[in-house]
PDB file of N, CA and C in Angstrom:
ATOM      1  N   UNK A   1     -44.888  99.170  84.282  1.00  0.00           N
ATOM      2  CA  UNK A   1     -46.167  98.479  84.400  1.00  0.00           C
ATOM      3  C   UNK A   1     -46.767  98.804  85.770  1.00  0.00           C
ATOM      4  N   UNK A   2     -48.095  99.024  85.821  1.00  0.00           N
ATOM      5  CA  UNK A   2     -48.577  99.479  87.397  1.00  0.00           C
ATOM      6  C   UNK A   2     -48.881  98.271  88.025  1.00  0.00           C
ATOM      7  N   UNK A   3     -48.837  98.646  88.931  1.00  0.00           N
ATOM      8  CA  UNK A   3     -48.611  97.794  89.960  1.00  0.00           C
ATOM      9  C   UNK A   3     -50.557  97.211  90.229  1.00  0.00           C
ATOM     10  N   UNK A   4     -50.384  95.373  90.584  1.00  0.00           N
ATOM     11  CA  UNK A   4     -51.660  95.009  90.302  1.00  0.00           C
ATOM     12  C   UNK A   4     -52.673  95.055  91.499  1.00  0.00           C
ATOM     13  N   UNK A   5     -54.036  95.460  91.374  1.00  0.00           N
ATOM     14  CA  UNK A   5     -54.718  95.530  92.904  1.00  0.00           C
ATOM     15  C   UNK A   5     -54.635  94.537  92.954  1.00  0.00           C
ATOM     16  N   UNK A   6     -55.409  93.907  94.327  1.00  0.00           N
ATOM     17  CA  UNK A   6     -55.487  92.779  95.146  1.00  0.00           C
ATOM     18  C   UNK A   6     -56.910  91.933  94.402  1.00  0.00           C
ATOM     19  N   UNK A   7     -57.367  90.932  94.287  1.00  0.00           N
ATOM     20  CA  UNK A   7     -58.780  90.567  93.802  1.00  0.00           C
ATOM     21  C   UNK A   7     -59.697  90.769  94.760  1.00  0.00           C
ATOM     22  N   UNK A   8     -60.925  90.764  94.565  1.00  0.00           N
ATOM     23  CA  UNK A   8     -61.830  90.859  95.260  1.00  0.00           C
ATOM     24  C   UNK A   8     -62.413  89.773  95.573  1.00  0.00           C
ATOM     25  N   UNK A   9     -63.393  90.015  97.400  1.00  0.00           N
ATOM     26  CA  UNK A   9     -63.411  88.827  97.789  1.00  0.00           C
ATOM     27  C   UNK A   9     -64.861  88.052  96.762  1.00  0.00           C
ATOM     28  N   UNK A  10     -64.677  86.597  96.913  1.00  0.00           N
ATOM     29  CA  UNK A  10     -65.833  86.277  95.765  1.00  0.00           C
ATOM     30  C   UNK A  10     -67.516  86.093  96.970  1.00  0.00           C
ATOM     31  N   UNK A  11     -67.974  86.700  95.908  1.00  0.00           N
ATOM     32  CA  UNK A  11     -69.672  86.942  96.011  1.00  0.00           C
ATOM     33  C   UNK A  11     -70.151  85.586  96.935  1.00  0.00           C
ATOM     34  N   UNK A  12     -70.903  86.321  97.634  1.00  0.00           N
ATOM     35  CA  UNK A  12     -71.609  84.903  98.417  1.00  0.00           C
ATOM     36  C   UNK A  12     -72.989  84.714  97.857  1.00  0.00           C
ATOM     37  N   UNK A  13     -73.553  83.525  97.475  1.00  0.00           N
ATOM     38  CA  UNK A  13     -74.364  83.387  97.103  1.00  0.00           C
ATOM     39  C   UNK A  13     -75.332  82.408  97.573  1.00  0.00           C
ATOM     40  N   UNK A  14     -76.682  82.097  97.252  1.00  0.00           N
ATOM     41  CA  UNK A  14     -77.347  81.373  98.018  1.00  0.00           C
ATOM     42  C   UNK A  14     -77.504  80.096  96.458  1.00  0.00           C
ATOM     43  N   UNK A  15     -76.434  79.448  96.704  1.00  0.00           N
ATOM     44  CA  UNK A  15     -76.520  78.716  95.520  1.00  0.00           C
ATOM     45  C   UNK A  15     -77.506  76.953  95.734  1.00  0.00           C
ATOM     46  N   UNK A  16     -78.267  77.397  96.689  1.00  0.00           N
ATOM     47  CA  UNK A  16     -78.947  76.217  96.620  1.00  0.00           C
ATOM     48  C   UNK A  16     -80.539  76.532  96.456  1.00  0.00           C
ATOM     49  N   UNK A  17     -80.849  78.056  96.479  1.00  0.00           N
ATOM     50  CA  UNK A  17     -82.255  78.277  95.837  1.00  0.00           C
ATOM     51  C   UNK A  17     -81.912  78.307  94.225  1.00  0.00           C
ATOM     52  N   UNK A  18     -80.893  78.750  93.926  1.00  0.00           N
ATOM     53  CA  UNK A  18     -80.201  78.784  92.214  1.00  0.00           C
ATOM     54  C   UNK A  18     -80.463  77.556  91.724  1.00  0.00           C
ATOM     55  N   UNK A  19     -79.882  76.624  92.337  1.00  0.00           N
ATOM     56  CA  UNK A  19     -79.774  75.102  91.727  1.00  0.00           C
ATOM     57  C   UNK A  19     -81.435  74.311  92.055  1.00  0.00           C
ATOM     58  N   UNK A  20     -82.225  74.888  92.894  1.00  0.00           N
ATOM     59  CA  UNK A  20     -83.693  73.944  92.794  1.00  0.00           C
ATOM     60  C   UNK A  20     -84.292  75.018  92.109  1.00  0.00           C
ATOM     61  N   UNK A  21     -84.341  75.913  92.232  1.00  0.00           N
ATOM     62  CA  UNK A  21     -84.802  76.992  90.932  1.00  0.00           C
ATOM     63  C   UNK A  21     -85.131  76.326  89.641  1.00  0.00           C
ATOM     64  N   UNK A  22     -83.870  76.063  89.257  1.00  0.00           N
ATOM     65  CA  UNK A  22     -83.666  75.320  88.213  1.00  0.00           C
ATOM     66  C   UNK A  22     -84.468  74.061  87.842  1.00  0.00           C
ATOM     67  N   UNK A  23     -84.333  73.578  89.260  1.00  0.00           N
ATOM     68  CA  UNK A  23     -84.954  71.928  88.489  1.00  0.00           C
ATOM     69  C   UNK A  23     -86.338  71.633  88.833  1.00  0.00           C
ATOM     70  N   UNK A  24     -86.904  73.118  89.615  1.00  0.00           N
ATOM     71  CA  UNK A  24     -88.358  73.413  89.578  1.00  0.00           C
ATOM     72  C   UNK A  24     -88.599  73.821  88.114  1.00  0.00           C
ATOM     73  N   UNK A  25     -88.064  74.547  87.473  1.00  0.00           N
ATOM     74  CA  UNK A  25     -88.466  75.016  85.580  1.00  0.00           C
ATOM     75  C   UNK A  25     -88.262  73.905  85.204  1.00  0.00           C
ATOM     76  N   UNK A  26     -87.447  73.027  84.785  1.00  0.00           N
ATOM     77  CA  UNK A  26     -86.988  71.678  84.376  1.00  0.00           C
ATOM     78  C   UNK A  26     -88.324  70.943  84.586  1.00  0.00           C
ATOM     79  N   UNK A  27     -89.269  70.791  85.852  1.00  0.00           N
ATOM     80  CA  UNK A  27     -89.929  69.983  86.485  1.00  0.00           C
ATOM     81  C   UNK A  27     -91.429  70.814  85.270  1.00  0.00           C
ATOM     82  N   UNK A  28     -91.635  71.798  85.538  1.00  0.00           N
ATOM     83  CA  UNK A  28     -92.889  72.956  84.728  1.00  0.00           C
ATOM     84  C   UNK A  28     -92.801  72.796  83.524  1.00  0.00           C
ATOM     85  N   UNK A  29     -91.763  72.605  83.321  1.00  0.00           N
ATOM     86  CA  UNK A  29     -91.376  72.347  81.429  1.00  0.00           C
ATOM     87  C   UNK A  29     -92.368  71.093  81.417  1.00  0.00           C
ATOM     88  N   UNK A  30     -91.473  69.746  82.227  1.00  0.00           N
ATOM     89  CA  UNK A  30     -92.029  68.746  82.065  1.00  0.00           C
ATOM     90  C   UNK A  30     -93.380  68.681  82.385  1.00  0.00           C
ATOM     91  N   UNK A  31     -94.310  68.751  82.880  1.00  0.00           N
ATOM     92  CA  UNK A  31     -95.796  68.969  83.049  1.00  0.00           C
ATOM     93  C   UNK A  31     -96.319  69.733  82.292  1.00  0.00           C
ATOM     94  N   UNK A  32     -96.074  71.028  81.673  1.00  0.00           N
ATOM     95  CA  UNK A  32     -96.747  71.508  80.441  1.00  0.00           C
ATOM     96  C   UNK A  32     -96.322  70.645  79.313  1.00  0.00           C
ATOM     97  N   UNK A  33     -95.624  69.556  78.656  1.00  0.00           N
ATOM     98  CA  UNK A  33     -94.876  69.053  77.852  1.00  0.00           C
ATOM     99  C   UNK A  33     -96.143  68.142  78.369  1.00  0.00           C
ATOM    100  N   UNK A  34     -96.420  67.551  79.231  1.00  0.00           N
ATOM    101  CA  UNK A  34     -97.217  66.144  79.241  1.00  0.00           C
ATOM    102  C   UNK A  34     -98.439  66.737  78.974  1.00  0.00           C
ATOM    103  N   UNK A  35     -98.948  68.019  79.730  1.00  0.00           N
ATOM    104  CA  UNK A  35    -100.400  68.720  79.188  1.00  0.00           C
ATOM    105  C   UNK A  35    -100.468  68.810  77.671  1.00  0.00           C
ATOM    106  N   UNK A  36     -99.467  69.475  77.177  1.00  0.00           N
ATOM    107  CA  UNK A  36    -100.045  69.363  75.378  1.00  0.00           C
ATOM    108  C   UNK A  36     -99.872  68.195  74.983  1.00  0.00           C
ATOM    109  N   UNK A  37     -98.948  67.412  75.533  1.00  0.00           N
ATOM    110  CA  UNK A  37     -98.810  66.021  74.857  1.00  0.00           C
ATOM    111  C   UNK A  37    -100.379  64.949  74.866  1.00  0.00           C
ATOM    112  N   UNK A  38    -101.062  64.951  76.309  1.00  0.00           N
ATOM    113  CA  UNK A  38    -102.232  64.716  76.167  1.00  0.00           C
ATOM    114  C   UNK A  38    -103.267  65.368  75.914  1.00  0.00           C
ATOM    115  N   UNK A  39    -103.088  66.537  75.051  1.00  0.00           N
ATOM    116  CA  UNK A  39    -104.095  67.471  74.276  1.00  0.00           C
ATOM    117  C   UNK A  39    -103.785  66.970  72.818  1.00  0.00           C
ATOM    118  N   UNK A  40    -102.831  66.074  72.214  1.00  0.00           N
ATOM    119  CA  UNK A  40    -102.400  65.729  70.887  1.00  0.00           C
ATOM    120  C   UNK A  40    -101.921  66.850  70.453  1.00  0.00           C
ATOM    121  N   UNK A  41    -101.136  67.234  70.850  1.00  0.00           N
ATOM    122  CA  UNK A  41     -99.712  68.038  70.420  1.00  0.00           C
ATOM    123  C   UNK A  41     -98.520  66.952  69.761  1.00  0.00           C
ATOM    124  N   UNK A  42     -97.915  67.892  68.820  1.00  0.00           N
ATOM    125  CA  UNK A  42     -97.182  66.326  68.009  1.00  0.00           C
ATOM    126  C   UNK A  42     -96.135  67.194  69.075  1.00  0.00           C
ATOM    127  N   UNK A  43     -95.282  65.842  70.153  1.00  0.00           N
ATOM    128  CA  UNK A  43     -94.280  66.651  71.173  1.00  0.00           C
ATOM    129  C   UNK A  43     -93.727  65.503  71.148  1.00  0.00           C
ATOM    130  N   UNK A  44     -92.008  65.662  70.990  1.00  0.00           N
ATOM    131  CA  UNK A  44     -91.493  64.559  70.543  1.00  0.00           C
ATOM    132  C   UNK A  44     -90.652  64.213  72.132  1.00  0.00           C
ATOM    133  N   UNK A  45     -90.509  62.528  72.019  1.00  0.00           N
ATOM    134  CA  UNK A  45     -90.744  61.953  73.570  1.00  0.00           C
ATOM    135  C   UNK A  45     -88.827  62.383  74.309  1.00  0.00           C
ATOM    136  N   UNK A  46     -88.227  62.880  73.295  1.00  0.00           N
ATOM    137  CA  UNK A  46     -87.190  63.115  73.936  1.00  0.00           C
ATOM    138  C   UNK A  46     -86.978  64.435  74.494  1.00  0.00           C
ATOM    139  N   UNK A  47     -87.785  65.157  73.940  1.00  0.00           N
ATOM    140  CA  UNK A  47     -88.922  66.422  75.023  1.00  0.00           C
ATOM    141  C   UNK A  47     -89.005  66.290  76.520  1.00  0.00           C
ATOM    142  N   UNK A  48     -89.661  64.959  76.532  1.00  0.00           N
ATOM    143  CA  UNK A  48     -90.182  65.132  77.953  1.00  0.00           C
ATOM    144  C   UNK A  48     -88.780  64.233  79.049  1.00  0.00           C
ATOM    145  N   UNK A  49     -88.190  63.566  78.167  1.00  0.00           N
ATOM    146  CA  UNK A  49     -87.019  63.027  78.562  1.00  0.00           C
ATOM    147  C   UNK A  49     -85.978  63.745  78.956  1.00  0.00           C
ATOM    148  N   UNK A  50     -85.725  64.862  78.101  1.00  0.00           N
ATOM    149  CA  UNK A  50     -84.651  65.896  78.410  1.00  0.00           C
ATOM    150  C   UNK A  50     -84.849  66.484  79.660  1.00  0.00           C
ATOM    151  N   UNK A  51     -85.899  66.922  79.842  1.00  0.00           N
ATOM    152  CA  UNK A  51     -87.128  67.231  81.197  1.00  0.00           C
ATOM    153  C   UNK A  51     -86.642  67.080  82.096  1.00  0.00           C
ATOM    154  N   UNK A  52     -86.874  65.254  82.076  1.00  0.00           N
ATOM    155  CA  UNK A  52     -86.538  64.796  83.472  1.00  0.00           C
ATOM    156  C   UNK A  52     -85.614  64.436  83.946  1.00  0.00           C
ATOM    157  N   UNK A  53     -84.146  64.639  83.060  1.00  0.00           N
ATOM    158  CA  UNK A  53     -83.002  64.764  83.053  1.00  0.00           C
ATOM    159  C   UNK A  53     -82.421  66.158  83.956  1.00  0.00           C
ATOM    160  N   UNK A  54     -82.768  66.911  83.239  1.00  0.00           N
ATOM    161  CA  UNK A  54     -83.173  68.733  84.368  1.00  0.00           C
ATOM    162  C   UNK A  54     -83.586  68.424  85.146  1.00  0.00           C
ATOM    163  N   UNK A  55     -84.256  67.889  85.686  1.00  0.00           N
ATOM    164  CA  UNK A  55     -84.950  67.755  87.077  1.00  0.00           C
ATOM    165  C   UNK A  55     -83.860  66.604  88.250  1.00  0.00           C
ATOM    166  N   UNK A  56     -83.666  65.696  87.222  1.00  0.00           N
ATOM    167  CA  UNK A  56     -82.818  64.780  88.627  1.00  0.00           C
ATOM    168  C   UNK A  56     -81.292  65.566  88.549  1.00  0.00           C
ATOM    169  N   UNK A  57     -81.208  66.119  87.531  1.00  0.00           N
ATOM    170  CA  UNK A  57     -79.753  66.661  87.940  1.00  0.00           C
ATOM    171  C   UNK A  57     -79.837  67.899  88.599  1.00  0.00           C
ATOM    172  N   UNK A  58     -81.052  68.881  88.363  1.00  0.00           N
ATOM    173  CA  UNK A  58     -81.358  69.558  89.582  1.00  0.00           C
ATOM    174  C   UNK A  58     -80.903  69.133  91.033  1.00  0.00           C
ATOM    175  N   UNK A  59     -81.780  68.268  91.179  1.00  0.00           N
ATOM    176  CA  UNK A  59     -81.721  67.245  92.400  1.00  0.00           C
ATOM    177  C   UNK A  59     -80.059  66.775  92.908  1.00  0.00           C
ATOM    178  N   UNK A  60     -79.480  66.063  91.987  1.00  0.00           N
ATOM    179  CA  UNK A  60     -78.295  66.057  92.280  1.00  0.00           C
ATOM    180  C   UNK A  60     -77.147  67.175  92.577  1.00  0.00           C
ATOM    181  N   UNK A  61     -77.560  68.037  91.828  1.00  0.00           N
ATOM    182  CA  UNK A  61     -77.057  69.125  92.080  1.00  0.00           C
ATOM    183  C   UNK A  61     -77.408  69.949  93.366  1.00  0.00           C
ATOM    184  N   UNK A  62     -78.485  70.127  94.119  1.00  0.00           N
ATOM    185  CA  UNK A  62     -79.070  70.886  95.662  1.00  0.00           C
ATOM    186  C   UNK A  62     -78.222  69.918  96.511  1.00  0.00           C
ATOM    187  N   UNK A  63     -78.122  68.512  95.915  1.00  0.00           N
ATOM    188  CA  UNK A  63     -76.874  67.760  97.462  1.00  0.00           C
ATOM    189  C   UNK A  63     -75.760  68.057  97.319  1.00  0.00           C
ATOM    190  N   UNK A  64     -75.423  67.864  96.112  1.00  0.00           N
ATOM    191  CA  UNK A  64     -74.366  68.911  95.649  1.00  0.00           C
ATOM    192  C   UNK A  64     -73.650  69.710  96.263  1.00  0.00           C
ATOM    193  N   UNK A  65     -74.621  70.633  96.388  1.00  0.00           N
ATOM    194  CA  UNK A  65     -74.254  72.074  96.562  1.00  0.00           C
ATOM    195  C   UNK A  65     -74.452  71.949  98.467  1.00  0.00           C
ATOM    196  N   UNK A  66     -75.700  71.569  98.548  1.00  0.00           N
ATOM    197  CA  UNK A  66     -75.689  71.014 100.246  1.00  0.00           C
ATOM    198  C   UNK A  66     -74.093  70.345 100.840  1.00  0.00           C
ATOM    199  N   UNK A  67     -74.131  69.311 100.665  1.00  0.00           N
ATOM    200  CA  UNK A  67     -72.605  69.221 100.695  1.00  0.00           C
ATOM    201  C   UNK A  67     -71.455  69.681 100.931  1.00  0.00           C
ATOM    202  N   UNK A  68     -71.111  70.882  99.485  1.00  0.00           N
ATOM    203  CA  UNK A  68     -69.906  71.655  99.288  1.00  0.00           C
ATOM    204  C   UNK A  68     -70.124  72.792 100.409  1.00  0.00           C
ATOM    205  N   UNK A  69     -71.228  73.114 100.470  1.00  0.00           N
ATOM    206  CA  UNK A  69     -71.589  74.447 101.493  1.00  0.00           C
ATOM    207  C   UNK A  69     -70.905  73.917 102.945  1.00  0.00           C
ATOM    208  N   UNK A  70     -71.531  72.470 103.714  1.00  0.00           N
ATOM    209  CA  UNK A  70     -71.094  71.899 104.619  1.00  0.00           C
ATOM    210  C   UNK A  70     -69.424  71.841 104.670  1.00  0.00           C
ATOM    211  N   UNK A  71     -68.886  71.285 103.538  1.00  0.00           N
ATOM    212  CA  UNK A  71     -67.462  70.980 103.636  1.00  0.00           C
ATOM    213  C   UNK A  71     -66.741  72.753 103.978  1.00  0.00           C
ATOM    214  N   UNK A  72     -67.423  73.596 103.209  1.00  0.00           N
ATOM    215  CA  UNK A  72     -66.533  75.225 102.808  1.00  0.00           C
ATOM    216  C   UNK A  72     -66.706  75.434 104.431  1.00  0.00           C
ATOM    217  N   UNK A  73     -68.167  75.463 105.070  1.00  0.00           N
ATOM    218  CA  UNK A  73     -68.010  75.672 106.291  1.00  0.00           C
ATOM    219  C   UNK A  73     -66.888  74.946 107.650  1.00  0.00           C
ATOM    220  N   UNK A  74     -67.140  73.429 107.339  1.00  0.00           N
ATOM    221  CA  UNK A  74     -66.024  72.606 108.239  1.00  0.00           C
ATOM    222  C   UNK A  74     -64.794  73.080 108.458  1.00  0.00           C
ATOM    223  N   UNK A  75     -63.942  73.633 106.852  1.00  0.00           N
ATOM    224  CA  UNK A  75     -62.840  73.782 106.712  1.00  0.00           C
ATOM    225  C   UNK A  75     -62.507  75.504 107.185  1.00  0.00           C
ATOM    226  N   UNK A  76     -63.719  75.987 106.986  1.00  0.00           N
ATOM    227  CA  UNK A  76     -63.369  77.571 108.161  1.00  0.00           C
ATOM    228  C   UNK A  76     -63.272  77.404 109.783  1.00  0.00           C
ATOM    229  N   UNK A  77     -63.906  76.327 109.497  1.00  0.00           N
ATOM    230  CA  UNK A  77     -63.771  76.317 111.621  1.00  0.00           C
ATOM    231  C   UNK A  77     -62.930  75.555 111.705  1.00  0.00           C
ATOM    232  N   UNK A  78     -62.164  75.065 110.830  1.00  0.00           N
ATOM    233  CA  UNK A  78     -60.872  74.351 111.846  1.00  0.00           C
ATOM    234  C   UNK A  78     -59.572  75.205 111.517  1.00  0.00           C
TER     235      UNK A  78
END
């Protein structure tokens, strides 16, 4: 059996424009969803609910990630 490489180091990423990214579309959804809805679009209300579900967990998610970034850093400098 050959012998196994080493893994590679993991990708750095800017995972806190990723995560409000997100709950900016979440947020656009929800405002075009209220525009046709007050144009009488038949748009059903768990539509706009799901929405704003994407959006605060967006939200929860950027402290989230704010956070974990803080802690990954703490634990390299000591």
């Amino acid at each position: 059996m050959p012998e196994r490489r080493p893994d590679p180091e993991p990708l750095e990423t800017n995972d806190v424009v990723i995560t409000a990214g997100g709950a900016v579309l979440w947020a656009v959804a929800h405002v075009v969803l209220l525009v046709l809805k007050a144009a009488g679009s038949d748009i059903h209300d768990w539509w706009l609910g799901m929405c704003a579900y994407g959006v605060a967990l967006g939200v929860f998610g950027v402290r989230f990630v704010k956070r974990r970034e803080r802690a990954i850093a703490r634990d390299r400098a000591a």
